[in-house]
Structure formats: structure tokens, C-alpha cells
N, C-alpha and C. Protein backbone atom coordinates (compact mmCIF):
# COMPACT_ATOMS: atom_id res chain seq x y z
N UNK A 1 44.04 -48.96 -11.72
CA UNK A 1 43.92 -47.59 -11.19
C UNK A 1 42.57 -47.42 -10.50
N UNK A 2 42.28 -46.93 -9.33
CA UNK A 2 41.63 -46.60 -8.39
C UNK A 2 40.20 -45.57 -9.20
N UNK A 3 39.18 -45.80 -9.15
CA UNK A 3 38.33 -45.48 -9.92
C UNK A 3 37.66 -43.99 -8.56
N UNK A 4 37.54 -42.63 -9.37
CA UNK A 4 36.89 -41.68 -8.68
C UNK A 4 35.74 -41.88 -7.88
N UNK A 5 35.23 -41.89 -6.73
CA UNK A 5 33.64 -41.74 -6.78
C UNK A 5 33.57 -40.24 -6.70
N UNK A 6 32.57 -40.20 -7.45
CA UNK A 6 31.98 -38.95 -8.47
C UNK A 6 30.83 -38.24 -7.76
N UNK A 7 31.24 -38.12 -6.72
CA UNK A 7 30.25 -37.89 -5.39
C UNK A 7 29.95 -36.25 -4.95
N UNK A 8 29.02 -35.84 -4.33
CA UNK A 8 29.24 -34.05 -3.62
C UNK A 8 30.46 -34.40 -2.82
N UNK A 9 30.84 -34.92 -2.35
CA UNK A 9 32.07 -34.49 -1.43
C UNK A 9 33.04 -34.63 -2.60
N UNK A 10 33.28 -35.17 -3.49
CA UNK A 10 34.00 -35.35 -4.12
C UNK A 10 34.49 -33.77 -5.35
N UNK A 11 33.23 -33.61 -5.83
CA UNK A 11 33.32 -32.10 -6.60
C UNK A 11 33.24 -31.08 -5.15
N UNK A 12 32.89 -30.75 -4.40
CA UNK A 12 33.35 -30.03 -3.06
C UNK A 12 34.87 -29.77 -3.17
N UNK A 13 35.48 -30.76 -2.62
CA UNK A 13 36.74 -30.61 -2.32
C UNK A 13 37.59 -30.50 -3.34
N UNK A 14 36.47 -31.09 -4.70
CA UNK A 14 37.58 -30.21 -5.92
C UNK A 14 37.66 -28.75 -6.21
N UNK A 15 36.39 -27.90 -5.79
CA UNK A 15 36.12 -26.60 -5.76
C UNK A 15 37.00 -25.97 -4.47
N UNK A 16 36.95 -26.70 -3.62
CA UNK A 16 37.79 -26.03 -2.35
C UNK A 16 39.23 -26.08 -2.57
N UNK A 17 39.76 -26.69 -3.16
CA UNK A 17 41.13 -26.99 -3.69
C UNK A 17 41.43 -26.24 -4.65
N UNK A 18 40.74 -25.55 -5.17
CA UNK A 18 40.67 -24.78 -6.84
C UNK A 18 41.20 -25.70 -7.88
N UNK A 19 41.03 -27.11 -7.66
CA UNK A 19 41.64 -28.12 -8.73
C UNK A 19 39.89 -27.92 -10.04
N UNK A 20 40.62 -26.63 -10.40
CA UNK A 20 39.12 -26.84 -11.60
C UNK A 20 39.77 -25.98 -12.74
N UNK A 21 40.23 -26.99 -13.68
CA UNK A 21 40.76 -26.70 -14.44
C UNK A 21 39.83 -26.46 -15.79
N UNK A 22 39.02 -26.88 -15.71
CA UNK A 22 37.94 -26.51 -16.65
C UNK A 22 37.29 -25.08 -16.31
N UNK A 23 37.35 -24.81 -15.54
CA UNK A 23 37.42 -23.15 -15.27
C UNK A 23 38.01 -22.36 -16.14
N UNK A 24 37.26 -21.26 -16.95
CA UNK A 24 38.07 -20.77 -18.05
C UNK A 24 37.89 -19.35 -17.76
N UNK A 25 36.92 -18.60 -16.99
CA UNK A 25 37.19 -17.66 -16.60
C UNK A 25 36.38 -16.65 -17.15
N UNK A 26 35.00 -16.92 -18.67
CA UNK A 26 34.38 -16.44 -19.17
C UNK A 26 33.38 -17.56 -20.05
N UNK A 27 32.11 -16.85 -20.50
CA UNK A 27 31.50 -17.83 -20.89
C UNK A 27 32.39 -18.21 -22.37
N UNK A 28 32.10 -19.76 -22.61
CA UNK A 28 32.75 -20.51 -23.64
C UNK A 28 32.30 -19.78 -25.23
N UNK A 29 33.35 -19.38 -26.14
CA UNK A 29 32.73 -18.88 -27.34
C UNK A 29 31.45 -19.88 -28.02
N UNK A 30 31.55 -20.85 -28.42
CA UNK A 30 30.52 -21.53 -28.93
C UNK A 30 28.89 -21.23 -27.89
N UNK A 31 29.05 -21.09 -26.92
CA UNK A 31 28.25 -21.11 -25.98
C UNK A 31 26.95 -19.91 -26.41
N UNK A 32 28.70 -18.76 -26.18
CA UNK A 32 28.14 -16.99 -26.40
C UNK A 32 27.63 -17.14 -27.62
N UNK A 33 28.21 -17.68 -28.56
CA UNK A 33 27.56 -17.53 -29.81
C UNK A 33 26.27 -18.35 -30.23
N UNK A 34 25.85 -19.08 -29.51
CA UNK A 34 24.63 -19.70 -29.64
C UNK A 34 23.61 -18.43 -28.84
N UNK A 35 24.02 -18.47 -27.56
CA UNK A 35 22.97 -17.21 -27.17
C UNK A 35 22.89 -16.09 -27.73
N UNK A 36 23.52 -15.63 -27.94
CA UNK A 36 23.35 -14.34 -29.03
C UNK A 36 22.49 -14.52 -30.12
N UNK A 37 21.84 -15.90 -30.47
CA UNK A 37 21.10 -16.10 -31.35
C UNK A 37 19.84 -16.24 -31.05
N UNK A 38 19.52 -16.29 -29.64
CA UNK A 38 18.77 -16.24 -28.77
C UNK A 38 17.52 -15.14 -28.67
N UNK A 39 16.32 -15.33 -29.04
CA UNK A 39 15.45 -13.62 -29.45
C UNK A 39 14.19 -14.05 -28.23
N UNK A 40 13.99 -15.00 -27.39
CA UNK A 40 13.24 -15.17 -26.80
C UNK A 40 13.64 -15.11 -25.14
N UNK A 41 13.92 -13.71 -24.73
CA UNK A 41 14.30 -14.05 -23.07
C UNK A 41 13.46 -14.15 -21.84
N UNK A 42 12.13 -14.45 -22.66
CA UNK A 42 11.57 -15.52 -21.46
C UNK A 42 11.69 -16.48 -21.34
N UNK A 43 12.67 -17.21 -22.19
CA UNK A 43 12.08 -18.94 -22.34
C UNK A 43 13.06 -19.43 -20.58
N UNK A 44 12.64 -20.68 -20.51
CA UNK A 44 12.91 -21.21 -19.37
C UNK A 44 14.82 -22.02 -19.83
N UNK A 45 15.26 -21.87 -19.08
CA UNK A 45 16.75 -22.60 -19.45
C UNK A 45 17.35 -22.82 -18.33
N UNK A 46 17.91 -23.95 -17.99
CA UNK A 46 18.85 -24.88 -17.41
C UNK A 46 19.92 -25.33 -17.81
N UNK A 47 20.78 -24.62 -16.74
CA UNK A 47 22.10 -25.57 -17.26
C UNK A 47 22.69 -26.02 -15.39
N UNK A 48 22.73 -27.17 -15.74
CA UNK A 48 23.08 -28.31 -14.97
C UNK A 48 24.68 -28.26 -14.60
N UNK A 49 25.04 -29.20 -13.87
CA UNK A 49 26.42 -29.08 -13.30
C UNK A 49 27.00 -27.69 -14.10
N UNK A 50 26.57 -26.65 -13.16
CA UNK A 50 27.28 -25.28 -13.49
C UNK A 50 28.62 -24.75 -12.94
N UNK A 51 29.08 -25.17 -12.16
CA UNK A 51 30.14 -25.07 -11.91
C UNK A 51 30.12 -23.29 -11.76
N UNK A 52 31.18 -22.82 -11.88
CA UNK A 52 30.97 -21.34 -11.86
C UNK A 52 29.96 -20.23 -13.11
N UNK A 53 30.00 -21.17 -13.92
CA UNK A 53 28.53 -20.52 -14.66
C UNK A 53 28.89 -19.25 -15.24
N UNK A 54 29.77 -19.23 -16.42
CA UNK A 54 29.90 -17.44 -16.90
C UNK A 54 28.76 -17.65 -17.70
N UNK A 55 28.60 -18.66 -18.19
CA UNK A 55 27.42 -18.70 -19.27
C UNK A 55 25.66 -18.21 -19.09
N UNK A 56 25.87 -18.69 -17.47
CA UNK A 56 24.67 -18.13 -17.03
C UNK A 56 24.21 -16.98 -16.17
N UNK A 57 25.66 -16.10 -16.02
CA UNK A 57 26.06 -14.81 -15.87
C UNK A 57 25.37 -14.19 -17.21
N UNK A 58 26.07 -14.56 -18.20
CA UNK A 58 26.23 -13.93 -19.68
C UNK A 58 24.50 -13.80 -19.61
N UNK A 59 23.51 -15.07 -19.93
CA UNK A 59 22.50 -15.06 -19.72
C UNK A 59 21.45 -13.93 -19.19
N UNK A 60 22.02 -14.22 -18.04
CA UNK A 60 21.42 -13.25 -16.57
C UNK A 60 21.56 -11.72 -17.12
N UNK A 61 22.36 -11.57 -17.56
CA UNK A 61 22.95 -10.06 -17.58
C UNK A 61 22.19 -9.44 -19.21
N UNK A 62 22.13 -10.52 -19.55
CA UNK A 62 21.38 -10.44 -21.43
C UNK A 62 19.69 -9.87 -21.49
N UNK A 63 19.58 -10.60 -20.28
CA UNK A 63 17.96 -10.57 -19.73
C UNK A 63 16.95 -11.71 -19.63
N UNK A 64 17.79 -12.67 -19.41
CA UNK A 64 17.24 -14.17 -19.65
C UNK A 64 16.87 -14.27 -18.13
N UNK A 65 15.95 -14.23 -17.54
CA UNK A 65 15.51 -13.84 -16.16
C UNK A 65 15.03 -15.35 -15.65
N UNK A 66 14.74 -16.52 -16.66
CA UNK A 66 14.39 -17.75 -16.10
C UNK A 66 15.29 -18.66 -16.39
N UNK A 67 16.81 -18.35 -16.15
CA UNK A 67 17.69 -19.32 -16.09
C UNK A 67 17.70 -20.13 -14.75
N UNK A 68 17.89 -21.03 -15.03
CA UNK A 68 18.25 -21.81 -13.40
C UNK A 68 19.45 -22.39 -13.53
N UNK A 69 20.47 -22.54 -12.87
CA UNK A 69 21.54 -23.32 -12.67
C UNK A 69 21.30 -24.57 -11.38
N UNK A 70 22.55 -25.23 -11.47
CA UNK A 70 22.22 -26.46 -10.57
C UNK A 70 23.51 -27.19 -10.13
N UNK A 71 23.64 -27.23 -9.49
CA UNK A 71 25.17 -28.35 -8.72
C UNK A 71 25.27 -29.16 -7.88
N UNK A 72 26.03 -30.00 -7.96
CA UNK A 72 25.59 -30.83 -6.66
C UNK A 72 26.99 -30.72 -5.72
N UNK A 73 27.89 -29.67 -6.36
CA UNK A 73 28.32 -28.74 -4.98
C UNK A 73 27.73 -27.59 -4.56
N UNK A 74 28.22 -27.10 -3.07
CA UNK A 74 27.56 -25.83 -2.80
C UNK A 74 28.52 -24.30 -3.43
N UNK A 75 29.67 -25.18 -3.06
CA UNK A 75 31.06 -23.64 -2.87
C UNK A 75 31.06 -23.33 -4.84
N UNK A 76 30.60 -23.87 -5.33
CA UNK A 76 30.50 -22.99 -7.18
C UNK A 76 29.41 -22.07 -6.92
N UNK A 77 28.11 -22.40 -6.67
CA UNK A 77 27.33 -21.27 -6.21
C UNK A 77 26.96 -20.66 -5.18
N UNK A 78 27.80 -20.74 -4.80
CA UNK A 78 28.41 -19.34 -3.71
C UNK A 78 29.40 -18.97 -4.31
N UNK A 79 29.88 -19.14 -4.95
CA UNK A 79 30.75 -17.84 -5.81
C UNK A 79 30.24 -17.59 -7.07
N UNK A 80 29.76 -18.05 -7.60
CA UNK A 80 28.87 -17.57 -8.79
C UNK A 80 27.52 -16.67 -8.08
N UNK A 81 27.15 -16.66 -6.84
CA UNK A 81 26.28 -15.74 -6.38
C UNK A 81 26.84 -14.47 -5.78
N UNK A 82 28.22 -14.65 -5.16
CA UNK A 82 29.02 -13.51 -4.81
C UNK A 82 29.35 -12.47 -6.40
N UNK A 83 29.48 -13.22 -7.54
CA UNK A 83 29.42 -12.95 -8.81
C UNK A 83 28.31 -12.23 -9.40
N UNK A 84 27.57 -12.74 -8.95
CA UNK A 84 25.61 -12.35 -9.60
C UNK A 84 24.89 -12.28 -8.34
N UNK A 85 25.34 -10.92 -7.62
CA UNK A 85 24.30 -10.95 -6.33
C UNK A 85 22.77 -10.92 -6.88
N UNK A 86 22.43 -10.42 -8.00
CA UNK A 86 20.82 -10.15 -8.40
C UNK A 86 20.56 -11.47 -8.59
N UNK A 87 21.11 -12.14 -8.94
CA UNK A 87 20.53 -13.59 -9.05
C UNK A 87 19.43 -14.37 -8.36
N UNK A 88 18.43 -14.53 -8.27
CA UNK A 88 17.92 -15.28 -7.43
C UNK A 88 18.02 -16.81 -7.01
N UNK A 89 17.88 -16.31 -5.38
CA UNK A 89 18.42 -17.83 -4.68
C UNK A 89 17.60 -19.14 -5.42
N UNK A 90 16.06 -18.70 -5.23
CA UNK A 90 15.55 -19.97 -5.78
C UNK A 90 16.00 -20.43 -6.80
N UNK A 91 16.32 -19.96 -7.99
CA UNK A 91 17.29 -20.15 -9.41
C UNK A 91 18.36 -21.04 -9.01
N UNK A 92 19.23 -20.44 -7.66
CA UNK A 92 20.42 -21.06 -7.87
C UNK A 92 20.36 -22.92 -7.00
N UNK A 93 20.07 -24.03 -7.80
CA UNK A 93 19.87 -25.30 -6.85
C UNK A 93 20.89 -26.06 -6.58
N UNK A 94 21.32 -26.43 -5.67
CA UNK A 94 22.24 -27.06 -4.60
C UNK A 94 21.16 -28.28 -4.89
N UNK A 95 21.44 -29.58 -6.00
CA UNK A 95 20.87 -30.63 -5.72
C UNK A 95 21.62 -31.25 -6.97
N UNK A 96 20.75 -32.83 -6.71
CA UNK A 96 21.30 -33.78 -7.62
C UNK A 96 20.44 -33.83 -9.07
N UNK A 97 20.97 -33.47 -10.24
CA UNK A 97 20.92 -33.68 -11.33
C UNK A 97 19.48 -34.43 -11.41
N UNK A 98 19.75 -35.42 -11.29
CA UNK A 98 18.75 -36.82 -11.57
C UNK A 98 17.76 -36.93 -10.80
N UNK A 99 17.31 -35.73 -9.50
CA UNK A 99 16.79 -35.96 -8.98
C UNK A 99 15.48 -34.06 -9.07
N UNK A 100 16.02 -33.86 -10.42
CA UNK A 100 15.53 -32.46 -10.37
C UNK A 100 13.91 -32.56 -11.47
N UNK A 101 13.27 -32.18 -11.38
CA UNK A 101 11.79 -32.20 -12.05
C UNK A 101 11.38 -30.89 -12.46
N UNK A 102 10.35 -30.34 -13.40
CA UNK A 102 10.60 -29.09 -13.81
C UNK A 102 10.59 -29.63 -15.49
N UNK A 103 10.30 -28.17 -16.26
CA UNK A 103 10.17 -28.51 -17.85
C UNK A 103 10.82 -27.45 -18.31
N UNK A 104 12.11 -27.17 -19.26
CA UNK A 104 12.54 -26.37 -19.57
C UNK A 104 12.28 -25.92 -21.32
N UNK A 105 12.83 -24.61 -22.41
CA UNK A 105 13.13 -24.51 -23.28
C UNK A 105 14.43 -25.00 -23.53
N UNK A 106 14.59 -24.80 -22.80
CA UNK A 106 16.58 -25.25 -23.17
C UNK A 106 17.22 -25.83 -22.21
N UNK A 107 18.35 -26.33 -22.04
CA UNK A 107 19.03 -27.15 -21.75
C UNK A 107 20.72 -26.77 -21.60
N UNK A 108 21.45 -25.89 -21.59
CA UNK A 108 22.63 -26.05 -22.05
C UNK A 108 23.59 -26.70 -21.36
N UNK A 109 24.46 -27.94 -22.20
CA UNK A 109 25.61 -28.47 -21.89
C UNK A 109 26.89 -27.77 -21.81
N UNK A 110 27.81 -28.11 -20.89
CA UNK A 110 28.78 -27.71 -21.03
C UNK A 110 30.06 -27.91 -19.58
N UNK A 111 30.72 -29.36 -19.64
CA UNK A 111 31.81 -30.08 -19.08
C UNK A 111 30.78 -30.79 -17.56
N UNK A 112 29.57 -30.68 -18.02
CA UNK A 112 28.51 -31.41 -17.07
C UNK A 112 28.71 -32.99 -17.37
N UNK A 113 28.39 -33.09 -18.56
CA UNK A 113 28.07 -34.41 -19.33
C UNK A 113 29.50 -35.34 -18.68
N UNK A 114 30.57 -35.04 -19.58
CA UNK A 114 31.89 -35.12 -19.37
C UNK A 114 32.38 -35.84 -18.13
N UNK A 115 31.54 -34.81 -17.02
CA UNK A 115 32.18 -34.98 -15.34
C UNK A 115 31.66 -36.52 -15.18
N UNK A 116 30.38 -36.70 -15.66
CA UNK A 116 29.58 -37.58 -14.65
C UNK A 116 30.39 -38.98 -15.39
N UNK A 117 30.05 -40.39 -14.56
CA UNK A 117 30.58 -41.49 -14.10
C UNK A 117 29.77 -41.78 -15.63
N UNK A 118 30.72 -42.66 -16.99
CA UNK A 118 29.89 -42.72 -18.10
C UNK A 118 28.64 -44.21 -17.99
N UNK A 119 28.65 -45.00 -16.40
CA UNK A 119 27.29 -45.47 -16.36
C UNK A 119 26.46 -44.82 -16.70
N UNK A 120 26.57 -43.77 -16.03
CA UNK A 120 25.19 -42.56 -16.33
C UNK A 120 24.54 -41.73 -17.17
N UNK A 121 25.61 -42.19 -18.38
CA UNK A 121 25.11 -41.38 -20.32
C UNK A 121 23.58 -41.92 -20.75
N UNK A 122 23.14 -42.81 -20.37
CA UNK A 122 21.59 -43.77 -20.74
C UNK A 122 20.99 -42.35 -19.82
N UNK A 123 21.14 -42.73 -18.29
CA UNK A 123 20.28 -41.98 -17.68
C UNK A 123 20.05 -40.90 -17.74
N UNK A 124 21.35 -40.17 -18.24
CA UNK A 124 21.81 -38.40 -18.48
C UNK A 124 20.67 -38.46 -19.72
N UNK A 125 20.81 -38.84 -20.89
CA UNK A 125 20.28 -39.00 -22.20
C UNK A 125 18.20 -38.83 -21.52
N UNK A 126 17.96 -40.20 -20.63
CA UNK A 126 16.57 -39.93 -20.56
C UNK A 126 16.42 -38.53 -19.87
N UNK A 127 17.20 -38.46 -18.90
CA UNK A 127 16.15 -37.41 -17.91
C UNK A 127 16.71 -35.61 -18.57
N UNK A 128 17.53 -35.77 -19.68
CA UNK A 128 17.50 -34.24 -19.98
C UNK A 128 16.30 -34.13 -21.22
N UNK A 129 15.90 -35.29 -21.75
CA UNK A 129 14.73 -35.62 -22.84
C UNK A 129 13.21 -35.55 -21.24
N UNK A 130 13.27 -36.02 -20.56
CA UNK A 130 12.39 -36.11 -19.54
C UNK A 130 12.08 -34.40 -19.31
N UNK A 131 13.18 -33.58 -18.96
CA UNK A 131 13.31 -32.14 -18.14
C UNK A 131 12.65 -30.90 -19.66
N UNK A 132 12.71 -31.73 -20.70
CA UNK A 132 12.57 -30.50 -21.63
C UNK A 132 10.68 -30.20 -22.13
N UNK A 133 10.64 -29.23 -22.92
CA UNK A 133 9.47 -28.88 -23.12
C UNK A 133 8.96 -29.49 -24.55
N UNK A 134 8.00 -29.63 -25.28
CA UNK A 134 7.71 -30.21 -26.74
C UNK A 134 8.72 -29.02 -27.08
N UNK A 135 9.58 -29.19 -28.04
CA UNK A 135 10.13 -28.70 -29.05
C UNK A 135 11.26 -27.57 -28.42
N UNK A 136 11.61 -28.41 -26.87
CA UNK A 136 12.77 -27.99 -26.35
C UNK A 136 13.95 -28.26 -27.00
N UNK A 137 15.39 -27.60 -26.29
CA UNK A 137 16.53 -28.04 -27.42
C UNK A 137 17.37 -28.55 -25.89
N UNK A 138 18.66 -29.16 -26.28
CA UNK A 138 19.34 -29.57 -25.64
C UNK A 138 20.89 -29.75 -26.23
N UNK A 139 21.54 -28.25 -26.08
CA UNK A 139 22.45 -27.76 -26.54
C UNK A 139 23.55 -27.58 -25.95
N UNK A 140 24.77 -28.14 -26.56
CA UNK A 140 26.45 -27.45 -26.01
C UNK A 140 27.41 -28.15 -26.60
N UNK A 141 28.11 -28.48 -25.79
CA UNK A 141 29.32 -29.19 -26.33
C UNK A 141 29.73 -30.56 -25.65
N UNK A 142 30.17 -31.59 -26.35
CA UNK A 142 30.82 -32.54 -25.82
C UNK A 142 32.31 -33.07 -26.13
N UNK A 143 33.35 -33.47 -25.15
CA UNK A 143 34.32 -33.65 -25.81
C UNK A 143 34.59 -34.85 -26.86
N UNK A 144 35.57 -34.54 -27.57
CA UNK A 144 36.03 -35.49 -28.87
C UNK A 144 37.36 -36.13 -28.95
N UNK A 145 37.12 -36.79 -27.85
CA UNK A 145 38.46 -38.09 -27.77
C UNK A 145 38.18 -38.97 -26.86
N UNK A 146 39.29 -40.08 -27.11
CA UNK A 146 38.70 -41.50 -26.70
C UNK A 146 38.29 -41.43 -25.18
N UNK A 147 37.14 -42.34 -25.23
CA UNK A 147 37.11 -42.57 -23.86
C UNK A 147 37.60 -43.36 -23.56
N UNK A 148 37.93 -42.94 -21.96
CA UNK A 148 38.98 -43.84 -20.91
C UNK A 148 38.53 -44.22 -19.40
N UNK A 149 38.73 -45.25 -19.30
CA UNK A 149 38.46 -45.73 -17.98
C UNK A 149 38.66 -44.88 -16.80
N UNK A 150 39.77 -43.48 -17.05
CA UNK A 150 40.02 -42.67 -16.26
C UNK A 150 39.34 -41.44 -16.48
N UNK A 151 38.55 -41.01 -15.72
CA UNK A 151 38.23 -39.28 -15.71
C UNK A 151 38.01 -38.68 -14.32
N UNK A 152 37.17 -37.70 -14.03
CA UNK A 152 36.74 -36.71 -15.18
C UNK A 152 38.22 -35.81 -16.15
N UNK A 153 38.06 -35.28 -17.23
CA UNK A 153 36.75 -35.65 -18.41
C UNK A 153 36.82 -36.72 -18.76
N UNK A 154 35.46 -37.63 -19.19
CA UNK A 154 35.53 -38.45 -19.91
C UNK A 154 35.04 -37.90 -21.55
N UNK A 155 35.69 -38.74 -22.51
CA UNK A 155 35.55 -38.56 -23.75
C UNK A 155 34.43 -39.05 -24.29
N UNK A 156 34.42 -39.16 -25.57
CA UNK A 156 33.13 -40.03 -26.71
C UNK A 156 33.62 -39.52 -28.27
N UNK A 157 32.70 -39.96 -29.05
CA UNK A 157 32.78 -39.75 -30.01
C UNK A 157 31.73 -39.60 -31.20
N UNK A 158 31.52 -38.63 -32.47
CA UNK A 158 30.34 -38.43 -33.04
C UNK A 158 29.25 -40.17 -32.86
N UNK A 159 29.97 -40.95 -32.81
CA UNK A 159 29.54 -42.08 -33.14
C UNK A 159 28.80 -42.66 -31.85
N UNK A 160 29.25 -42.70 -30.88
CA UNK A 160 29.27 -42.96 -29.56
C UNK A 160 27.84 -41.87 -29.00
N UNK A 161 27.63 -40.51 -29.44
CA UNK A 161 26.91 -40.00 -28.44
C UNK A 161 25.59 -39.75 -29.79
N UNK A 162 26.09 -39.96 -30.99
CA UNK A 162 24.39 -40.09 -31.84
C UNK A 162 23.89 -41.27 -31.54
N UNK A 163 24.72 -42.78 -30.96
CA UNK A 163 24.33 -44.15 -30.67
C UNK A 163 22.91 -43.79 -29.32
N UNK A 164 23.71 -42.79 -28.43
CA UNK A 164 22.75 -42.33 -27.29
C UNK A 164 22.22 -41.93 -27.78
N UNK A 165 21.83 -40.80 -27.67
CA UNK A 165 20.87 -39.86 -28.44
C UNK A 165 19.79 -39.53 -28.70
N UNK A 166 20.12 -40.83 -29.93
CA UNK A 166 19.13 -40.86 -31.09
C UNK A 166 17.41 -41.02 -31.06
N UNK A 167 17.56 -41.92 -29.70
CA UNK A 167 16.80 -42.97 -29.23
C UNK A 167 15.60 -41.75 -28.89
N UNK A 168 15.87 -40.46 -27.79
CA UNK A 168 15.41 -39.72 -26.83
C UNK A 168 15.32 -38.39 -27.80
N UNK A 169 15.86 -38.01 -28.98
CA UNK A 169 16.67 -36.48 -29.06
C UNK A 169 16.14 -36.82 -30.79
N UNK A 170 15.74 -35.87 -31.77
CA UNK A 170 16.32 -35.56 -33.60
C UNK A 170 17.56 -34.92 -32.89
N UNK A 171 18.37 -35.68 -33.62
CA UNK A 171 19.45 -34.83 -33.71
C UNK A 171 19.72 -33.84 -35.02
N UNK A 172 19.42 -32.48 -34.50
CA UNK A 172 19.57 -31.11 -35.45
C UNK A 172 21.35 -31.07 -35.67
N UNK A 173 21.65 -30.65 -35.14
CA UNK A 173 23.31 -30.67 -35.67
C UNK A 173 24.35 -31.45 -34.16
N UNK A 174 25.19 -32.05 -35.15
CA UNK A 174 26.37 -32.47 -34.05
C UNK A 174 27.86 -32.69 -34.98
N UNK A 175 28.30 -31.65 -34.81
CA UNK A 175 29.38 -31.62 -35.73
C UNK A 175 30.90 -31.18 -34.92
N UNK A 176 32.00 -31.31 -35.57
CA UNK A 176 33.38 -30.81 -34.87
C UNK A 176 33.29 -29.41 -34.50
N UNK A 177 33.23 -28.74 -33.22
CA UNK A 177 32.81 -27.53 -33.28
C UNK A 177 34.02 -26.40 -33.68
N UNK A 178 33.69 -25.57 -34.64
CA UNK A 178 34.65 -24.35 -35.22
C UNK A 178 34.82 -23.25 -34.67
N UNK A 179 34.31 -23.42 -33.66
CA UNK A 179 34.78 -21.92 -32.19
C UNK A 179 35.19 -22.27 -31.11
N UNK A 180 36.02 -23.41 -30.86
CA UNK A 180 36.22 -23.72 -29.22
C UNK A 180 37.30 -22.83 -28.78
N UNK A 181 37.44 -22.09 -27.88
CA UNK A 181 38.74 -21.81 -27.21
C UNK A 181 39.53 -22.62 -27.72
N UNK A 182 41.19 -21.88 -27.47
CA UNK A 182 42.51 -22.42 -28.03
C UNK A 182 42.74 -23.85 -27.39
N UNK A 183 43.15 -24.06 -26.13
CA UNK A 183 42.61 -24.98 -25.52
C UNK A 183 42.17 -26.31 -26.23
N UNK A 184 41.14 -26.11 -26.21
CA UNK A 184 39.91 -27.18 -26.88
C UNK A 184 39.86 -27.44 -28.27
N UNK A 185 40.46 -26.68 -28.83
CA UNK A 185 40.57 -26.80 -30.20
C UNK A 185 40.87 -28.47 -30.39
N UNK A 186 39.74 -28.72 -32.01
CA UNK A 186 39.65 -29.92 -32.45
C UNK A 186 39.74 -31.12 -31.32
N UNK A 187 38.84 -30.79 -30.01
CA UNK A 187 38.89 -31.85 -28.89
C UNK A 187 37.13 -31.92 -28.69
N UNK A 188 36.18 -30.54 -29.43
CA UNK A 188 34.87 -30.21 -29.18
C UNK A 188 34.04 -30.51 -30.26
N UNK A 189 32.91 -31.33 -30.03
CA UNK A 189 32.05 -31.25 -30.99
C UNK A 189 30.66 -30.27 -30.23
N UNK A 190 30.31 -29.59 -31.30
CA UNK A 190 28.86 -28.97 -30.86
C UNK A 190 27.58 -29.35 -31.35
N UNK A 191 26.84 -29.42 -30.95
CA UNK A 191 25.16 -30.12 -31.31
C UNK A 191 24.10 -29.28 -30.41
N UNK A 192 23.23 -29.72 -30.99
CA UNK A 192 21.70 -29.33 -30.99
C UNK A 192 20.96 -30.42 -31.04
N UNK A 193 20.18 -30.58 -30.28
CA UNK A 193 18.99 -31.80 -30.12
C UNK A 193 18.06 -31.54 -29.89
N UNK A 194 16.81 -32.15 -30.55
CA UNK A 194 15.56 -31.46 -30.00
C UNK A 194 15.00 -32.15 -29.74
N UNK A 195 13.62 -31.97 -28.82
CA UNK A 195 12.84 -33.15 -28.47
C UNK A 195 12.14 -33.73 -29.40
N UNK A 196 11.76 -34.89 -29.32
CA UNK A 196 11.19 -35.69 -30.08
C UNK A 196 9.72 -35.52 -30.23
């Protein structure tokens, strides 16, 4: 079977197609419920392959004023900005992941990890340990089934992503997560990582 390249034209024309099925239409419960725990809305936070971003709507609207999002399509944020006109442009980055610099509090994951080509779990692993602050976190969800030569999504397992990890991250919690959408149910684990 013919292997994806995992390219901007490639997530482009999946956004132009509306083939985005990971689109759920609000921020993810596990997500909301981590921010809500949230008492500091200055801290700095990133979340990476945002795709349409309710999470960083939810954010925005909470009063978290130094969120940044990031894609390495354009057409998700342009509709997540038609969404959040207050948003600011500089916030919203049209670039590549791996090629972004900057020190955050947080980090949040969520069907970013998943998308990318799983060569790139080593590199994903250094440069979100690289992007964070002393005693930053690096929080969300990852999925929980086998991986396959075919994605996006690609899978893993508790075993598989504490093997990464460990190396870059304490891992604070990574467990089967108990709030995923119906959906996702028993397919999500949730974790917390902090810098080292």
C-alpha cells in the first residue's frame, strides 16, 4: 500500500475536501477539563497542528491571551480566525512544527502527534522538550491502538510512548483516559509530562 506523504499540500487538500474527520466540532472533554484546572492565564501555551482549534477558542475566550496555535496548513486558520476574529494574527502561525523556536508553559496535544509520519516521534519527543519552559508541561492525549503502517491516525501504546518519553519528559501521569468523547472511548490515553 502506497505510503501518504504527510506534506502542506497534503493536509491542505485534506481541509479543502472537508475529509477531517477528527473534527469534532467543540473542544475535546479531557482537554476542557484539564483547562478548567488552569488558574494561571498568563502562562504562555501552544498547541501545534491545530487544525480548527475549539480548544484554543475555549482558551481564548477563558482569558488565556498567550495562546499560540500553529499549522502547517493555511485553510484551518482561516477558519478558526473567521471563528475568533479577536484573535491575533501574530498568534495564529502558518509554519512547520519543527521549525518553530520560542519557550512555552504548556504544550497541548491533541490528533497532532497521531497525524505526523511515526519517523518523526524521536524528533516530535526532542523539540516539544526543546519548545518548553523549566517546569513546563506537555499535555493531551494520544491514541491507544496498534500501530500500523497505514495512517494518519497512527496508533501506540502505554508502552511504546513512555519508551519515548522518558528519555526528554518525568512522566506525571499517562493513563487510559476516563473522559474521551463516545467516539474515542477506550481508544485514548491521557498524560502529563513535565520537563526534566
Amino acid at each position: 500500500m502506497k505510503k501518504n506523504n504527510l506534506d502542506r499540500g497534503y493536509w491542505e487538500e485534506r481541509y479543502q475536501s472537508h475529509a477531517i474527520g477528527w473534527n469534532i466540532g467543540y473542544p475535546s472533554t479531557p482537554l476542557k477539563t484539564y483547562i478548567d484546572q488552569l488558574d494561571d492565564p498568563s502562562m504562555d501555551i501552544l498547541i501545534p497542528g491545530t487544525g480548527n482549534s475549539y480548544e484554543a477558542e475555549y482558551l481564548w475566550n477563558a482569558g488565556f491571551k498567550n495562546t499560540v496555535v500553529l499549522d502547517i496548513a493555511q485553510e484551518p486558520l482561516k477558519h478558526f480566525k473567521k471563528r475568533v476574529p479577536s484573535f491575533p494574527d501574530q498568534q495564529l502561525l502558518h509554519t512547520d512544527f519543527f521549525e518553530l523556536e520560542g519557550q512555552f508553559d504548556l504544550i497541548l496535544e491533541q490528533t497532532f502527534f497521531c497525524a505526523l509520519d511515526p519517523d518523526l516521534r524521536e524528533r516530535y519527543a526532542q523539540h516539544t522538550a526543546r519548545l518548553l519552559k523549566p517546569q513546563g508541561k506537555l499535555v493531551g492525549l494520544f491514541f491507544d491502538f496498534p500501530l500500523t503502517a497505514t495512517g494518519p491516525p497512527f496508533g501506540g501504546d502505554i508502552d511504546h510512548y513512555r519508551s519515548l518519553f522518558s528519555s526528554y519528559f518525568k512522566i506525571k501521569t499517562l493513563e487510559p483516559c476516563i473522559n474521551s468523547i463516545k467516539e474515542r472511548q477506550g481508544k485514548e490515553l491521557f498524560f502529563i509530562f513535565e520537563s526534566l
